[in-house]
Protein backbone atom coordinates (compact mmCIF):
# COMPACT_ATOMS: atom_id res chain seq x y z
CA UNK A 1 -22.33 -23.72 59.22
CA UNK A 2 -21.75 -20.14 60.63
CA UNK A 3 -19.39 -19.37 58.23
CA UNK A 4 -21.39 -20.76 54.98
CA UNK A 5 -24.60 -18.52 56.19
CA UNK A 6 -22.39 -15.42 56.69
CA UNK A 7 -20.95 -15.90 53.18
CA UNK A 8 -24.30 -16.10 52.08
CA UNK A 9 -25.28 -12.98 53.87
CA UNK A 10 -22.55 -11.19 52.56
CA UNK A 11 -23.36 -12.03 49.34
CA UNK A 12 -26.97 -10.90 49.43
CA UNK A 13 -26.30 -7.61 50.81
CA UNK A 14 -23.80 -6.49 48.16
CA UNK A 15 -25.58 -7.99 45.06
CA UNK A 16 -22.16 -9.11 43.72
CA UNK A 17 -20.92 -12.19 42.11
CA UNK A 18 -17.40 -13.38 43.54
CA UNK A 19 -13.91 -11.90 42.12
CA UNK A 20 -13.81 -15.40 40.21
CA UNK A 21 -17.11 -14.76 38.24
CA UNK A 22 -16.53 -11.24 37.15
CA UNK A 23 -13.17 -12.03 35.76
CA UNK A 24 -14.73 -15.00 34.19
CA UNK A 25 -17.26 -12.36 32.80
CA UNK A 26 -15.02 -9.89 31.13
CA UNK A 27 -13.21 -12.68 29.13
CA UNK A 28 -15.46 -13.49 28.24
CA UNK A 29 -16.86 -10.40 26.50
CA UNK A 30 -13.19 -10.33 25.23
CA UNK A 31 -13.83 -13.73 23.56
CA UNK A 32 -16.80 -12.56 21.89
CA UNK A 33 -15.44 -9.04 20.65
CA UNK A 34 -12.66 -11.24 18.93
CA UNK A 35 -14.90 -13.53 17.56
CA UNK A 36 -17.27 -10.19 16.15
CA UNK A 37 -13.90 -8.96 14.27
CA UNK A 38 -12.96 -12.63 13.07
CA UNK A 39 -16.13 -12.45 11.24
CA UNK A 40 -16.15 -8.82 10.42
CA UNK A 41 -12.54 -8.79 9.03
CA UNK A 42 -12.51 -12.81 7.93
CA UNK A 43 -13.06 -11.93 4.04
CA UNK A 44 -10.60 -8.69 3.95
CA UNK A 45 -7.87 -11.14 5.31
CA UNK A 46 -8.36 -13.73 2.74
CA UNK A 47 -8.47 -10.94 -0.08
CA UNK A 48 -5.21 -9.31 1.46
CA UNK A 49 -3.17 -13.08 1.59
CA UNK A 50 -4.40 -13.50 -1.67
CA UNK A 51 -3.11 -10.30 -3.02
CA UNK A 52 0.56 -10.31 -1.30
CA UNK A 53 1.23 -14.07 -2.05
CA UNK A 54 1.67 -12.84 -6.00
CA UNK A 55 -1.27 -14.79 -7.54
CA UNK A 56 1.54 -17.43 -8.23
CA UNK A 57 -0.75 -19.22 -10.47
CA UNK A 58 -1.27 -16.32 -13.11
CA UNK A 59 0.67 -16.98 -15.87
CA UNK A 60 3.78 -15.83 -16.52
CA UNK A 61 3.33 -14.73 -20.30
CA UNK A 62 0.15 -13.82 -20.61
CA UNK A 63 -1.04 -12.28 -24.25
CA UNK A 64 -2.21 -8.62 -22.77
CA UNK A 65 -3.71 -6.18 -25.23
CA UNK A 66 -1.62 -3.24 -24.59
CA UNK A 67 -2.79 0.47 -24.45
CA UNK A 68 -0.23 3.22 -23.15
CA UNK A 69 -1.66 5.86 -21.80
CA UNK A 70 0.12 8.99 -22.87
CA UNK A 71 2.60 11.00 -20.13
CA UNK A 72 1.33 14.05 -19.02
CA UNK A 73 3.21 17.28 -19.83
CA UNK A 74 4.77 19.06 -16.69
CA UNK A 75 5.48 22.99 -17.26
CA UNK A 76 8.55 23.78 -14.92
CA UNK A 77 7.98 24.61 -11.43
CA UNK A 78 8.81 27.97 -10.79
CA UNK A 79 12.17 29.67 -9.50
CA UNK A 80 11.86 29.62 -5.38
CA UNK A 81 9.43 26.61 -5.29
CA UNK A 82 9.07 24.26 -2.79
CA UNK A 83 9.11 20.50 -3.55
CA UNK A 84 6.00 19.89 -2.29
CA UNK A 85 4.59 22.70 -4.34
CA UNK A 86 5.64 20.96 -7.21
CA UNK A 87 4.32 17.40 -6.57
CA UNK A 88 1.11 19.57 -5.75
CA UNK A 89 1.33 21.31 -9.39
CA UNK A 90 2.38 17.74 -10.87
CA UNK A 91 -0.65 16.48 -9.06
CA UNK A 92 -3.34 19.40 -10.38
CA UNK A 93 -2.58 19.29 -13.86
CA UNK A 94 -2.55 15.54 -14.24
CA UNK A 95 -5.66 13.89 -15.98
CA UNK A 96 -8.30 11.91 -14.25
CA UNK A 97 -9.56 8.62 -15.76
CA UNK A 98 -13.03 6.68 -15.41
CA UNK A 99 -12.74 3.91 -17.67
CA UNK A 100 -11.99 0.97 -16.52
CA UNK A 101 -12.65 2.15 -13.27
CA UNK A 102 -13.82 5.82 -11.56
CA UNK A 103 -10.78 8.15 -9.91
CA UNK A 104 -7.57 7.03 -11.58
CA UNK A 105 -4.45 9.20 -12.71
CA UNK A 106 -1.27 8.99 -14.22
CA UNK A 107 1.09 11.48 -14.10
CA UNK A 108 4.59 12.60 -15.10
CA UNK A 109 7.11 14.89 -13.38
CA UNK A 110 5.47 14.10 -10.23
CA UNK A 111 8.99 15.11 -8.67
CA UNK A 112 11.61 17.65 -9.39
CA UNK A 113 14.04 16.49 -12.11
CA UNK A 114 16.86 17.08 -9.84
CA UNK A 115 15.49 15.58 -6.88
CA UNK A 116 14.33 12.21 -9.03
CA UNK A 117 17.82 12.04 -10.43
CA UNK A 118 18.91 11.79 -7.15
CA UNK A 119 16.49 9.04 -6.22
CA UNK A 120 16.99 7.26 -9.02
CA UNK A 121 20.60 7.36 -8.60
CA UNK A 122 20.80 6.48 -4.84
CA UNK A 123 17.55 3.99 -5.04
CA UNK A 124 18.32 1.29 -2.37
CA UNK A 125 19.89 -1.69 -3.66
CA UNK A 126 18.33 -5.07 -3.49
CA UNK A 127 21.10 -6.28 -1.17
CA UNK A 128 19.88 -3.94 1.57
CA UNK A 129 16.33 -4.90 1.26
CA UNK A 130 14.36 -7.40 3.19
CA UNK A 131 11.70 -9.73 1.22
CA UNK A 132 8.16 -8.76 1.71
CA UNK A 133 7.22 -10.86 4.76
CA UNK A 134 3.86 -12.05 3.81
CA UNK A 135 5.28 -13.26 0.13
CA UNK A 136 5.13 -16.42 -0.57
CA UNK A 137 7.61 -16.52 -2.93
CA UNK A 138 10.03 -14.12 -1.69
CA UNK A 139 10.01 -11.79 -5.13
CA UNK A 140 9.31 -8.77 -3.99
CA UNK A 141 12.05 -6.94 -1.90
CA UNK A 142 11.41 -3.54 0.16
CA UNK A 143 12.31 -1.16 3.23
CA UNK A 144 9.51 0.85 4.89
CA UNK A 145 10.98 4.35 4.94
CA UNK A 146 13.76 6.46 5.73
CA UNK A 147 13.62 5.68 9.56
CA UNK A 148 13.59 1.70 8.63
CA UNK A 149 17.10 2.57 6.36
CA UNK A 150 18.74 4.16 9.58
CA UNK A 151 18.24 0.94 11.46
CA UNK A 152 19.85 -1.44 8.68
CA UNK A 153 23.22 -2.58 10.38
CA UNK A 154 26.62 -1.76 9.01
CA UNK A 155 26.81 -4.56 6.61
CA UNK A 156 23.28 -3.39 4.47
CA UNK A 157 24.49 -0.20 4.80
CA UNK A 158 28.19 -0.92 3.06
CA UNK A 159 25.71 -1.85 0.08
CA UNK A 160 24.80 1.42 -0.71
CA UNK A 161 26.88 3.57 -3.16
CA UNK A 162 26.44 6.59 -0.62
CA UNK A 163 24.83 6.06 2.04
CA UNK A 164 24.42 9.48 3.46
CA UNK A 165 23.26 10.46 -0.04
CA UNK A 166 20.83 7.96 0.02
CA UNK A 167 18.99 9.18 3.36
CA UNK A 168 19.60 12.69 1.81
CA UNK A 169 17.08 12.15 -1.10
CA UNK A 170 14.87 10.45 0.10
CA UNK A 171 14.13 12.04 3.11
CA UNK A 172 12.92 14.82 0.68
CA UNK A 173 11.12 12.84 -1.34
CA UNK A 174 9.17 11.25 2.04
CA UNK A 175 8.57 14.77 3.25
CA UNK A 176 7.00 16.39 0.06
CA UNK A 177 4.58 12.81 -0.60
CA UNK A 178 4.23 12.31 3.22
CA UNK A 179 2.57 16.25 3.92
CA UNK A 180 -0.78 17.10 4.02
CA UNK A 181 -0.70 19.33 1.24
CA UNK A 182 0.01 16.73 -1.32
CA UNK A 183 -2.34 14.19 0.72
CA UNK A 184 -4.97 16.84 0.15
CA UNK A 185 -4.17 17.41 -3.58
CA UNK A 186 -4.36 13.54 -3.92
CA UNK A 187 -7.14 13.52 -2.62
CA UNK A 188 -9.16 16.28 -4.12
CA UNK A 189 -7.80 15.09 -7.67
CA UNK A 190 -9.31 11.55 -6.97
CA UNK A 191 -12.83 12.86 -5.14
CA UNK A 192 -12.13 11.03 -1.73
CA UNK A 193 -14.96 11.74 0.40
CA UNK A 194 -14.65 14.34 2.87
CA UNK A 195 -15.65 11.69 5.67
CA UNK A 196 -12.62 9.33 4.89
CA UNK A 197 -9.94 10.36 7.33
CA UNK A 198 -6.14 9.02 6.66
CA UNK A 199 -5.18 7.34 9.96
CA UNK A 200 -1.84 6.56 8.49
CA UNK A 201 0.10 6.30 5.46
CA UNK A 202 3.23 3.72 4.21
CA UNK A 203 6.41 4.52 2.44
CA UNK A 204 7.68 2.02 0.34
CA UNK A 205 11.27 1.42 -1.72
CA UNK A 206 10.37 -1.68 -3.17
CA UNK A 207 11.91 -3.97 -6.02
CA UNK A 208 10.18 -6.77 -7.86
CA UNK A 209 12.94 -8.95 -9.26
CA UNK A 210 12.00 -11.64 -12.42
CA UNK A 211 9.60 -13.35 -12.17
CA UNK A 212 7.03 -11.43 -9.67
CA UNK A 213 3.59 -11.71 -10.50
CA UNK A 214 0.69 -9.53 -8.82
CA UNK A 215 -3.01 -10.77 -10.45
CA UNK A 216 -5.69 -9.06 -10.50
CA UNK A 217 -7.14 -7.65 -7.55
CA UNK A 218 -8.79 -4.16 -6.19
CA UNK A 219 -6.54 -3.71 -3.16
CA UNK A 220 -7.28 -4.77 0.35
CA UNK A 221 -10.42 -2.37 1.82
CA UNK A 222 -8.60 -0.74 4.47
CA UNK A 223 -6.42 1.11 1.94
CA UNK A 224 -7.84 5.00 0.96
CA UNK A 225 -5.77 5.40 -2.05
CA UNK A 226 -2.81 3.80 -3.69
CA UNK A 227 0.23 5.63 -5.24
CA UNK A 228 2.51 4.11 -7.29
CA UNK A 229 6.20 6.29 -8.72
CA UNK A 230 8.00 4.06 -11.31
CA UNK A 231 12.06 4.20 -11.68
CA UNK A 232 13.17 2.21 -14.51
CA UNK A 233 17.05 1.06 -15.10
CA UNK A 234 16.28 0.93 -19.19
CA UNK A 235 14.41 2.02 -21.80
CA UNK A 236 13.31 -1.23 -22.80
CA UNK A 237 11.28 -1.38 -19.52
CA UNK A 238 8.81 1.56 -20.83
CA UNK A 239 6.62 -1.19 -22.16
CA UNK A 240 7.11 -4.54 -20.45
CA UNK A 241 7.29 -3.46 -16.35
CA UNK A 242 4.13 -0.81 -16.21
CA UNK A 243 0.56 -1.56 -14.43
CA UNK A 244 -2.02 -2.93 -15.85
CA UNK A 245 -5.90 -1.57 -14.76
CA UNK A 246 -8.24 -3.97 -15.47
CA UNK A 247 -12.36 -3.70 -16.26
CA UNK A 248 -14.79 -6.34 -13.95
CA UNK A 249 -15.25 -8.72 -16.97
CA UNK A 250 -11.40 -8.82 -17.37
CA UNK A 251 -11.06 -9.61 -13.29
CA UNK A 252 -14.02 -12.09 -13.51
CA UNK A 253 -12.17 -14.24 -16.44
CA UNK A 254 -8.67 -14.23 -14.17
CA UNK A 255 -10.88 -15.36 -11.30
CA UNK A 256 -11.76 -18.35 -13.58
CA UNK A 257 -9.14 -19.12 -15.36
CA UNK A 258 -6.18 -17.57 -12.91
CA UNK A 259 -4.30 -15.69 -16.03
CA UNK A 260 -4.47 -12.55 -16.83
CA UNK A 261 -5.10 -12.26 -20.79
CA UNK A 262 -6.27 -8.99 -21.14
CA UNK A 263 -4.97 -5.40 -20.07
CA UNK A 264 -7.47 -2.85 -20.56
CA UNK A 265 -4.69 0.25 -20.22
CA UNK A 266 -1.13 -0.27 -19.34
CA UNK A 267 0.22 2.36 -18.21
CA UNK A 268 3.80 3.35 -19.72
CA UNK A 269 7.00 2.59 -17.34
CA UNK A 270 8.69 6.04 -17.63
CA UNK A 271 11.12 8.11 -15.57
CA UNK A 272 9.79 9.93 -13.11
CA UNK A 273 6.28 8.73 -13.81
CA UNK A 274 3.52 7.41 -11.99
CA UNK A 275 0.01 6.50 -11.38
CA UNK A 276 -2.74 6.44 -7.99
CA UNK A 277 -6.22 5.86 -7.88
CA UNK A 278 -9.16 5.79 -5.21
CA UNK A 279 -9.17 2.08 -3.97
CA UNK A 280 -12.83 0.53 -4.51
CA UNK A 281 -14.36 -2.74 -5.20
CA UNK A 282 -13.27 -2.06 -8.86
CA UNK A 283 -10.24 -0.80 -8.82
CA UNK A 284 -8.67 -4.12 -10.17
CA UNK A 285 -5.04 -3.71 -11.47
CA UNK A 286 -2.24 -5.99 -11.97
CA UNK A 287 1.39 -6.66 -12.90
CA UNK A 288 3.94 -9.20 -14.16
CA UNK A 289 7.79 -8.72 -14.26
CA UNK A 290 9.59 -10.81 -16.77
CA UNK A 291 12.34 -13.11 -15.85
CA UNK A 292 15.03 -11.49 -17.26
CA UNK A 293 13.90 -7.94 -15.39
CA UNK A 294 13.35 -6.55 -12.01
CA UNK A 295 11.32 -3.57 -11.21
CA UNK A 296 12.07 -0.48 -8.88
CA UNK A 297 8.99 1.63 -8.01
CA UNK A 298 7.90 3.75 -4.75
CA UNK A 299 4.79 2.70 -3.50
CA UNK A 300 2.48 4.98 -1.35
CA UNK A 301 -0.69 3.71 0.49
CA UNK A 302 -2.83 5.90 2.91
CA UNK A 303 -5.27 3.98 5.30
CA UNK A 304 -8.16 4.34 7.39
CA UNK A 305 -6.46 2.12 10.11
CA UNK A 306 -3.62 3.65 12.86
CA UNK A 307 -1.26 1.66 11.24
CA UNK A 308 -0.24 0.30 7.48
CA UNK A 309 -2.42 -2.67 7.16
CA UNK A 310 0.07 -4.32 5.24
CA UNK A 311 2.85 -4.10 6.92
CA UNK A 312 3.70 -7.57 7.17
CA UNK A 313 3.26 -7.10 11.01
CA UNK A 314 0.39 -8.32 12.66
CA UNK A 315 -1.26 -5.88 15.09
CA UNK A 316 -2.52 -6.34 18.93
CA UNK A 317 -6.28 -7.17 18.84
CA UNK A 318 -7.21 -4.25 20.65
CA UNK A 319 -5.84 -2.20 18.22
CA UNK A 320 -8.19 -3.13 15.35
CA UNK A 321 -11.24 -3.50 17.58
CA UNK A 322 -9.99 0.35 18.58
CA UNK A 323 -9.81 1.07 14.39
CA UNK A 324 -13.36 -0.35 14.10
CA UNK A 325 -14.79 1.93 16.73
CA UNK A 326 -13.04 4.83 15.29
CA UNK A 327 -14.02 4.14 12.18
CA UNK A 328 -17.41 3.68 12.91
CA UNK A 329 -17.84 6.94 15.09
């Protein structure tokens, strides 16, 4: 008895509930934090699994009314010039679209010719790549990076034709599309909001080998803009391998019908060409790689999260809740 009523004593005179309770508290307030971003982020998950499982059941052949949007002409960057100064001229004199959706461009010459031969030559072979981890069919092979070539082990490494050279060219490339001058440029050209802040940015070798099918779809939410460098192995792939952009009536029939039978433009699948655009709730593109074909393009994304949201790795839950606070400061 004298023990009970000095517990209970104690008790009253600090106002406290025991170590037991407050622990019990905090979790949970943890539980229910999880439970606000599992509703929050619910829809944008779906949409993303949707988009990196290839739309398997768009057709395979589907009748697409072509229209190939003319190159761009590039006037030669000058003697002395950086390469970042001349994916920032490349990216100033390219063309805006707003049909079939707002803040689109394609552009040619986005690299120096020498520097894109280069590439091209020393593009990482498939045999060195790993498949897209959240693909359902495997189809799509990549590496994240420069960094994520150094740490492929001997044996991916003895794929390359050079190896050194590889790491050489690309590392420029990554430098000149990875600075905040051309993220700027980009940026500018495409009328990103000044209150949009890129968190963090992907860089993506990536090759789509027959049979890869991507259906229509804007692009998961978290993404800012999307940049897209083709590097075709034959002239026959300047009409068959390039992106299609889609209008909301062409999306809206795919949604029913899962094919995708019209193309609004389709852009041409030329060296040292490419395409970005300001991801939105319309920005509905897709593309389809025939059998007998694979596809080798560079793929950009910046995001408003601290990491690549699709990165085929999943992130610590405190790390998005931190992305939503940011985000909504």
């Amino acid at each position: 008895m004298t023990r009970g009523h000095s517990f209970r004593r104690a008790r009253g005179a600090s106002g406290r509930a025991p170590p037991r309770r407050r622990l019990s508290a905090v979790f949970n307030l943890i539980l229910a934090l999880c439970a606000a971003f599992a509703l929050g982020f619910g829809r944008a998950r779906r949409g993303l699994s949707r988009e990196l499982d290839g739309d398997s059941r768009a057709s395979s052949a589907p009748r697409v009314r072509q229209f190939v949007f003319p190159e761009t002409t590039a006037s030669p960057t000058g003697v002395g010039s950086t390469t970042t100064t001349h994916c920032v001229e490349a990216v100033k004199r390219s063309p805006v679209l707003d049909h079939p959706f707002e803040d689109v461009m394609y552009f040619s010459a986005v690299l120096p010719p020498r520097l894109y031969e280069r590439a091209e030559e020393y593009f990482p072979p498939t045999a060195a790549l790993r498949p897209a981890a959240l693909s359902a069919h495997s189809k799509r092979y990549k590496v994240d990076g420069v960094r994520e070539l150094m740490r492929l082990n001997s044996e991916a490494k003895d794929a390359f034709r050079n190896f050194s050279a590889t790491v050489e060219a690309w590392s420029e490339v990554s430098r000149a599309l990875s600075s905040d001058a051309f993220r700027e440029a980009l940026f500018e050209k495409l009328h990103v909001p000044d209150g949009l802040i890129a968190r963090s940015h992907d860089f993506r070798m990536q090759i789509d080998v027959g049979g890869f099918t991507l259906g229509s779809h804007p692009d998961a939410p978290q993404k800012i803009v999307t940049m897209m460098l083709y590097f075709p192995t034959s002239p026959s792939d300047a009409d068959t391998l390039g992106t299609c952009l889609h209008t909301r009536a062409q999306h809206e029939r795919f949604e029913r019908t899962n094919r995708v039978d019209e193309c609004e433009i389709k852009f041409k699948f030329a060296p040292n060409t490419g395409y970005a655009f300001r991801v939105s709730s319309r920005s509905f593109h897709s593309v389809s790689v025939p059998e007998d074909s694979f596809r080798r393009t560079l793929l950009v994304n910046w995001y408003t999260t601290s990491e690549p949201f699709m990165n085929g790795r999943r992130k610590p839950w405190w790390k998005t809740v931190l992305d939503v606070l940011i985000s909504e400061a």
